[in-house]
C-alpha atoms as a PDB file:
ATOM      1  CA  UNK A   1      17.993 298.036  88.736  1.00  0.00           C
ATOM      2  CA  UNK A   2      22.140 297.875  89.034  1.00  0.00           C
ATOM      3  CA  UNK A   3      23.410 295.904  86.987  1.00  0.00           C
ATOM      4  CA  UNK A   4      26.021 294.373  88.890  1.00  0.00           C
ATOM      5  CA  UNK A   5      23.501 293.286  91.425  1.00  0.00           C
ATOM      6  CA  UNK A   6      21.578 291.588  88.516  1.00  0.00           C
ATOM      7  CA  UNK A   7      24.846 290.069  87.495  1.00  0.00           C
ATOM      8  CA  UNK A   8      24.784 288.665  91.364  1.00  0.00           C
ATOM      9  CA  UNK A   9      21.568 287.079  91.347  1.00  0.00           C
ATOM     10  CA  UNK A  10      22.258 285.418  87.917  1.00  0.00           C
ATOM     11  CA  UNK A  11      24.990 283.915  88.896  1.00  0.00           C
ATOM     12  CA  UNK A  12      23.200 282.903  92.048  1.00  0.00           C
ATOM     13  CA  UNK A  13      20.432 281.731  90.326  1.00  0.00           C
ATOM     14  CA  UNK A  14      17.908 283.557  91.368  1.00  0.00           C
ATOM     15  CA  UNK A  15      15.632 285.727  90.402  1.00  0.00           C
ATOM     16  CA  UNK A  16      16.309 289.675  92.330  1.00  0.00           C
ATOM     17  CA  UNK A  17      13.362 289.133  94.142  1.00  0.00           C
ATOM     18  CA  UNK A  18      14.515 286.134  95.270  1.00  0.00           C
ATOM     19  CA  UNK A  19      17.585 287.423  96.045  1.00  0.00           C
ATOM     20  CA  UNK A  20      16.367 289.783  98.323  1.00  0.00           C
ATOM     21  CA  UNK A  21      14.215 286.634 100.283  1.00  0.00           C
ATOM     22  CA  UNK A  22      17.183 285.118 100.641  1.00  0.00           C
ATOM     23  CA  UNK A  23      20.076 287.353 101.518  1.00  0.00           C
ATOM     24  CA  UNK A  24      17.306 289.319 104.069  1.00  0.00           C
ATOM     25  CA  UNK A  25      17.385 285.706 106.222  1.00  0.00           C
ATOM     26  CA  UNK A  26      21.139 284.970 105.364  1.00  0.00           C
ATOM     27  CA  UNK A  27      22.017 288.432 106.326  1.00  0.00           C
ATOM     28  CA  UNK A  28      19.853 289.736 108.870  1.00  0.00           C
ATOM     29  CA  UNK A  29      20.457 293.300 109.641  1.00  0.00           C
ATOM     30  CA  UNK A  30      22.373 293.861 106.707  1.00  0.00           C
ATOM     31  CA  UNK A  31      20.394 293.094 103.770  1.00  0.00           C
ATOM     32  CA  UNK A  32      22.880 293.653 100.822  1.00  0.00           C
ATOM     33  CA  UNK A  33      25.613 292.378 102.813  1.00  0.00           C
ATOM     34  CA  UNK A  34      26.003 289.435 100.608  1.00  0.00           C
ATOM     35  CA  UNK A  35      26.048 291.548  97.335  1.00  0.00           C
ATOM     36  CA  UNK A  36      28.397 293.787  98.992  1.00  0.00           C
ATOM     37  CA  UNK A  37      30.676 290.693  99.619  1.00  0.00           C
ATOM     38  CA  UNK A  38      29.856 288.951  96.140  1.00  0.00           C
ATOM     39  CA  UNK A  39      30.963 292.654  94.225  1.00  0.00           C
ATOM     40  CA  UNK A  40      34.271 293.423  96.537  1.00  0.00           C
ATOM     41  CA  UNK A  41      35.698 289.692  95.913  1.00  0.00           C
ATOM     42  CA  UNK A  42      34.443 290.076  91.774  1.00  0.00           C
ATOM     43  CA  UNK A  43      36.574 293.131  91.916  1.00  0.00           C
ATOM     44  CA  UNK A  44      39.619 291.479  93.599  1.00  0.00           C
ATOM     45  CA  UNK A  45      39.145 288.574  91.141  1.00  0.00           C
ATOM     46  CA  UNK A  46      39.572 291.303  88.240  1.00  0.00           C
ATOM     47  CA  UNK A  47      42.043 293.427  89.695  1.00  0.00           C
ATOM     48  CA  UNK A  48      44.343 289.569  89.986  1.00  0.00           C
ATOM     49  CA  UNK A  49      43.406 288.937  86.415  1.00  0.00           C
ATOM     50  CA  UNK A  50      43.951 292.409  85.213  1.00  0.00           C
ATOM     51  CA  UNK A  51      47.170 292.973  87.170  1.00  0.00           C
ATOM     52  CA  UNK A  52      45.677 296.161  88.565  1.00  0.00           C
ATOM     53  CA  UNK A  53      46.799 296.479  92.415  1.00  0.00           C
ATOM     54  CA  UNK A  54      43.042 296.028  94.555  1.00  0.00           C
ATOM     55  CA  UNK A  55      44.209 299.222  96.774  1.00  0.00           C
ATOM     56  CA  UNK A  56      43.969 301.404  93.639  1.00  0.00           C
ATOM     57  CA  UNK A  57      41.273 303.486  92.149  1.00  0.00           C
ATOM     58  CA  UNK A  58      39.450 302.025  89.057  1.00  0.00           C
ATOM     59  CA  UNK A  59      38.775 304.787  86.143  1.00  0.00           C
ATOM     60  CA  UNK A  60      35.850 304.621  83.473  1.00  0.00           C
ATOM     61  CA  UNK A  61      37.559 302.357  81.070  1.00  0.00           C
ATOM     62  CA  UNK A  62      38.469 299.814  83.841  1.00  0.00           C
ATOM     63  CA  UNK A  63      34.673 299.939  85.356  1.00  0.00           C
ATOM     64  CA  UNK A  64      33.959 299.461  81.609  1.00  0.00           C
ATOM     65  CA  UNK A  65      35.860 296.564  81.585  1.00  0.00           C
ATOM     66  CA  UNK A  66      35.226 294.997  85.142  1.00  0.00           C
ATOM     67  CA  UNK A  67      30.891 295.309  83.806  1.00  0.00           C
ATOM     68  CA  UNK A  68      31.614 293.354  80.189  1.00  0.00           C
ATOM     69  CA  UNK A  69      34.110 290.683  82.156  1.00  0.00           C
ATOM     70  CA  UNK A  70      31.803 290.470  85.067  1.00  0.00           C
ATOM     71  CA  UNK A  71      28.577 289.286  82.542  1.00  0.00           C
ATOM     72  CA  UNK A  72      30.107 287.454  80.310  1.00  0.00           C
ATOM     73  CA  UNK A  73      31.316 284.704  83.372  1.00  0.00           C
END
């Protein structure tokens, strides 16, 4: 499984199964919606802390980066 998405469920508490329960009502018709949401605003987050502008391309070292900043919140 993606790690990110792991990383989302974590840090919404729930288990991926779960997750999937729950964002399939929340989001009907669009079942990783939320995820897709939860990972666009981690990136903006880490492009503001990182001083890296959100309309630019992220290489290997700063997906590298983003994945150890994004589980160790």
């Amino acid at each position: 499984m993606n790690p990110r998405y792991l990383a989302y469920c974590k840090m919404m508490g729930k288990t991926p199964d779960e997750m999937l329960v729950h964002d399939a009502i929340e989001w009907p018709g669009g079942i990783m919606t939320g995820f897709m949401l939860w990972i666009q605003g981690k990136w903006w987050e880490w492009d503001g802390l990182n001083n890296h502008p959100s309309r630019e391309p992220h290489g290997e070292a700063q997906h590298k980066a983003f994945d150890l900043w994004l589980n160790n919140q």
